[in-house]
Each structure stands twice: as C-alpha cells, then as structure tokens.
Protein backbone atom coordinates (compact mmCIF):
# COMPACT_ATOMS: atom_id res chain seq x y z
CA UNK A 1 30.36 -0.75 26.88
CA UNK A 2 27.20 -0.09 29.42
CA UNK A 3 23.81 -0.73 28.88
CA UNK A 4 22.90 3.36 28.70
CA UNK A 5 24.97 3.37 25.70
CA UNK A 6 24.26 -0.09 24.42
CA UNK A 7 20.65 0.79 24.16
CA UNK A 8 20.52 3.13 21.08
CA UNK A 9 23.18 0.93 19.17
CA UNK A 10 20.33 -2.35 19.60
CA UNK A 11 17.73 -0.04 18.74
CA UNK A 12 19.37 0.48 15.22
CA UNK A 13 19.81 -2.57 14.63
CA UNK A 14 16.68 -4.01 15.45
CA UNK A 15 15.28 -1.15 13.52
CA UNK A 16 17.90 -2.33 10.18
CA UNK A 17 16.63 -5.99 10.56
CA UNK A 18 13.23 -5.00 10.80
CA UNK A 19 14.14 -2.96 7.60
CA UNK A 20 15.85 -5.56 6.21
CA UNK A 21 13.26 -7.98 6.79
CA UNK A 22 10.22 -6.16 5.73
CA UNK A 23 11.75 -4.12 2.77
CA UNK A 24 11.33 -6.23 -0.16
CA UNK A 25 7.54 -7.53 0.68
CA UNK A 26 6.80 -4.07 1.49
CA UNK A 27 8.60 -2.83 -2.04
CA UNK A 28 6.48 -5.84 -4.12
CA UNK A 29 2.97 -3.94 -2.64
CA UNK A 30 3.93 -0.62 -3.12
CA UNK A 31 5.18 -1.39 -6.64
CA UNK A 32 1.49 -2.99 -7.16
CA UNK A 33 -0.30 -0.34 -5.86
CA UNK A 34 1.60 2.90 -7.76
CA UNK A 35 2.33 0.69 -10.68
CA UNK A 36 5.92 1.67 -10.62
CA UNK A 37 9.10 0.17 -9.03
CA UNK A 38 10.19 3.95 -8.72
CA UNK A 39 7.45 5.15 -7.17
CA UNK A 40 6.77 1.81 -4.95
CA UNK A 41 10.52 2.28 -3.44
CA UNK A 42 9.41 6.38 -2.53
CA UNK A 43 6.17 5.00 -0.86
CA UNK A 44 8.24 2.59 1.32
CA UNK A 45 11.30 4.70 2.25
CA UNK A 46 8.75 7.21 3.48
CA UNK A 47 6.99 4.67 5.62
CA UNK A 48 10.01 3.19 6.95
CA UNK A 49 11.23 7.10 7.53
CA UNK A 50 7.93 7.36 9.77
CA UNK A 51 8.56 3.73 11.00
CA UNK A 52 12.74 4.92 11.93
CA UNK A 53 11.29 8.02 13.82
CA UNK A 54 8.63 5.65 15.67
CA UNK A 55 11.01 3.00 16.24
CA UNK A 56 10.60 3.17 20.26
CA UNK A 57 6.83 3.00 19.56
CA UNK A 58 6.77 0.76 17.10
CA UNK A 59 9.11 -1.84 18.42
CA UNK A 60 6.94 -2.50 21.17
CA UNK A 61 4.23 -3.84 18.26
CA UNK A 62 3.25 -7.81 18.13
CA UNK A 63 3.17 -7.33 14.59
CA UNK A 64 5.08 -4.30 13.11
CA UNK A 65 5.17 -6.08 9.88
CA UNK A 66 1.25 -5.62 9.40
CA UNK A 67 1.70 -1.45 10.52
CA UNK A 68 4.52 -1.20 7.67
CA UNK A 69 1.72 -2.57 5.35
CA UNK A 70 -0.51 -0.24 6.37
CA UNK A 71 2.06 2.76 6.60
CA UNK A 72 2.06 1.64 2.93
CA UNK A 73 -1.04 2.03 1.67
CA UNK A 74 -1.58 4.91 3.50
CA UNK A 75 1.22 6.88 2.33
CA UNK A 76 0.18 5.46 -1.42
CA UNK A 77 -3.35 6.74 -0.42
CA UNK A 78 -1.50 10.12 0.15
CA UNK A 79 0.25 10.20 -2.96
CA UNK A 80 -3.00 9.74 -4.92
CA UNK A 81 -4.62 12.22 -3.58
CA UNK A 82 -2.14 14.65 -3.88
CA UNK A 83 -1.66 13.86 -7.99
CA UNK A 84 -5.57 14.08 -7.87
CA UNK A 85 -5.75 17.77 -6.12
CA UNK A 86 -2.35 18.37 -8.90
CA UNK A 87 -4.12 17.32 -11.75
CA UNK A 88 -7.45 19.53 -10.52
CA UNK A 89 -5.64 22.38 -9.77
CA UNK A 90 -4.09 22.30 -13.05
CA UNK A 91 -6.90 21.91 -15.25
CA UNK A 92 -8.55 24.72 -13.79
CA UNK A 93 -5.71 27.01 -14.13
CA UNK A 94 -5.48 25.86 -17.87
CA UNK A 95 -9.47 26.67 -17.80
CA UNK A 96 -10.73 23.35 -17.90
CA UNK A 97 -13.00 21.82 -15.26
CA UNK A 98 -12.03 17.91 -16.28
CA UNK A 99 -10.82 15.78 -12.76
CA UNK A 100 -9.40 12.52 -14.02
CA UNK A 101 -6.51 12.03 -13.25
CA UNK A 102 -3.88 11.04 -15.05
CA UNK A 103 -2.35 7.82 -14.37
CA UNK A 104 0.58 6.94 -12.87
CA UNK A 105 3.60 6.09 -14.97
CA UNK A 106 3.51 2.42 -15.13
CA UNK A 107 7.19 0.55 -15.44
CA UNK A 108 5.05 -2.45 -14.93
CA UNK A 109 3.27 -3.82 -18.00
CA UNK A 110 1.04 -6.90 -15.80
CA UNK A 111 -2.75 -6.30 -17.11
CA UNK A 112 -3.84 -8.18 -13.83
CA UNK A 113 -2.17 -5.45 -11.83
CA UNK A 114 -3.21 -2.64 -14.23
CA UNK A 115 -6.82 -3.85 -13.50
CA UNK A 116 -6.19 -3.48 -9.61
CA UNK A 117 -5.00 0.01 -10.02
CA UNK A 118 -8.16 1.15 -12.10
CA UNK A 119 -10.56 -0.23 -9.34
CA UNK A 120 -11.84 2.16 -6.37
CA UNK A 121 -8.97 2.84 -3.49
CA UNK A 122 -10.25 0.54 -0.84
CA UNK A 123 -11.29 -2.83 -3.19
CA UNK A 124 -7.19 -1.85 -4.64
CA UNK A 125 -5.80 -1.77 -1.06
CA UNK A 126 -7.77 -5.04 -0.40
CA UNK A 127 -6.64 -7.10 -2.94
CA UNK A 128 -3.40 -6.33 -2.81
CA UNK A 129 -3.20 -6.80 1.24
CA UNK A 130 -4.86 -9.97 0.82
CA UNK A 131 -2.65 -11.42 -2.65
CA UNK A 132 0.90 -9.60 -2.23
CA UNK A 133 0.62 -9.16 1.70
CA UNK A 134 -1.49 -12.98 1.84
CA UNK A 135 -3.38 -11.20 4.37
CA UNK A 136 -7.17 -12.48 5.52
CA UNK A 137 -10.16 -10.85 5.91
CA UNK A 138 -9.34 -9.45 9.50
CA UNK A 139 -6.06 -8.79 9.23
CA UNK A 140 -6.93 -6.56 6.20
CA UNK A 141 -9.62 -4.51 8.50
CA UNK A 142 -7.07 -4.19 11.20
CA UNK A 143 -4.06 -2.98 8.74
CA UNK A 144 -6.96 -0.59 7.17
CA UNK A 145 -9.27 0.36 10.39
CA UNK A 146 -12.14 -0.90 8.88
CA UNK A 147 -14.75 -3.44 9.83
CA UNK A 148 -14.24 -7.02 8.27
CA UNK A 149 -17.65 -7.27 6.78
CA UNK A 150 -16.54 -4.12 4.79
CA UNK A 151 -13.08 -6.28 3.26
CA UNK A 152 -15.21 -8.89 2.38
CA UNK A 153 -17.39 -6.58 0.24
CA UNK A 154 -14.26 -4.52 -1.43
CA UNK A 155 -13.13 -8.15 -2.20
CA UNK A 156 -15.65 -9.68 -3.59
CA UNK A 157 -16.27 -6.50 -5.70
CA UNK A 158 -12.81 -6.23 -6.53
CA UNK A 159 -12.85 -10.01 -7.76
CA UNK A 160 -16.23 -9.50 -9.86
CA UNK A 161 -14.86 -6.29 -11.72
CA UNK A 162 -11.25 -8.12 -12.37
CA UNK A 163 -13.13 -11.39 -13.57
CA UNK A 164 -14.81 -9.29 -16.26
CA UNK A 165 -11.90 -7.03 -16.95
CA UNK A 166 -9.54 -10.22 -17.86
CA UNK A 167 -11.77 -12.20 -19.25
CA UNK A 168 -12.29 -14.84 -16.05
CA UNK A 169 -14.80 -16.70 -14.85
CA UNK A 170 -15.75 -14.96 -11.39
CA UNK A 171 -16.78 -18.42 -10.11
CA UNK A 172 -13.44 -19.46 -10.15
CA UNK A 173 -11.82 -17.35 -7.58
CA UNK A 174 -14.45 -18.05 -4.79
C-alpha cells in the first residue's frame, strides 16, 4: 500500500482512538451538564461530528482532549438556548409572556448535579470542567475563552450557592 493512500486510512484511525479515548469522559460531562444520559450522548456525537470533519485541524492540537471539552459545553450552551428561544416562542403563541424555561428531562436523580444545572451557564460550565473534566483554573479559561480571574469568580460563586443549596458548610470546599 503507498503512503498517498495510507494517509486517510491513519487519519481514521487516529480520529477512532481519539474517539475512543475521549468518548466516555466527554459522555460523563455532557450527561452532567443536560442532566440526561440521552441528551449528554446527542451533545457529544455532535461535537465529535464537528471534531470528525476537523480532524486534519484538530489533529495537529497539543491537547484535543481539552477542545472536545469545550466543543461540549458549547454545543450544550447551544442546546439551551435553543429550548430557551422554544419555550419563548411558545408561550407567546399560547399568549403568555412567561420565559422560564422548562427543564430538561432529568434521567439523573443526583441533587448535587441538579444544583449545578440550576446555577447561571458559566459558574455550571465551571464546575463541571473543573470536577468531571479535573480541570484548573486556566485550563478552564482556555477551554471557555475567558480570563482566569473570571473562573475563579464563577467558582467560588458556584461553590457558595451549592454549599447553601445542600446544606454544606462553604468553608469546607476551599
């Protein structure tokens, strides 16, 4: 076999061991984030889809693993917002002018992880970068494209409101 034709057969594969690799960590995040092993598995098939189509790109990456995360939450982010502009565009066709949404069907019954998906986007995204992920502080603003002094305030926010919501002392996670 030559190396012209070779080259897209290694590709694959290093794309399916990347997949491989990556998949279930990736799954465990998503699943956090929607709140829903269903919905966590659509989340990461689309960012591996984008990943798969980026694959000459995104091989070249020192850390691809830290891009799927944040393929990840953005795609989540995406989701969100599309249930939110849903739910809106509902209520005003049924004549209402309420914009909560509704929440996401939850498979998972954790009350940890059902207090990280009632906090705001970014202190959600944080926490679970930095306890599924075991990301730190600047590998969370360079997954997210924000500055590091901004993590540290989702986080510490994020820890506050959870401490209160299940019963914790806050001192105890510092």
């Amino acid at each position: 076999m030559s190396v012209g034709v070779g080259e897209p057969i290694e590709l694959s594969q290093s794309f399916e061991g990347f997949f491989s690799g990556e998949y279930r960590s990736l799954l465990g995040l998503a699943t956090a984030l929607c709140g829903n092993r269903v919905l966590g598995e659509d989340v990461v098939q689309e960012a591996m889809f984008c990943a798969s189509r980026q694959w000459s790109k995104l091989s070249t990456y020192d850390d691809r693993a830290r891009w799927a995360s944040g393929a990840v939450v953005r795609r989540y982010s995406n989701l969100r917002r599309g249930r939110s502009r849903e739910s809106r565009a509902l209520h005003r066709l049924a004549g209402r002018r309420d914009t909560r949404v509704p929440p996401l069907a939850r498979l998972e019954t954790d009350s940890f992880w059902d207090a990280v998906r009632n906090l705001p986007r970014r202190q959600r995204e944080c926490i679970a970068l930095h306890y599924l992920d075991d990301l730190d502080v600047s590998e969370i603003a360079a997954t997210l494209e924000i500055a590091e002094a901004t993590v540290r305030v989702h986080l510490h926010t994020a820890r506050k409101a959870l401490a209160t919501v299940v019963g914790e002392d806050e001192e105890s996670d510092a």
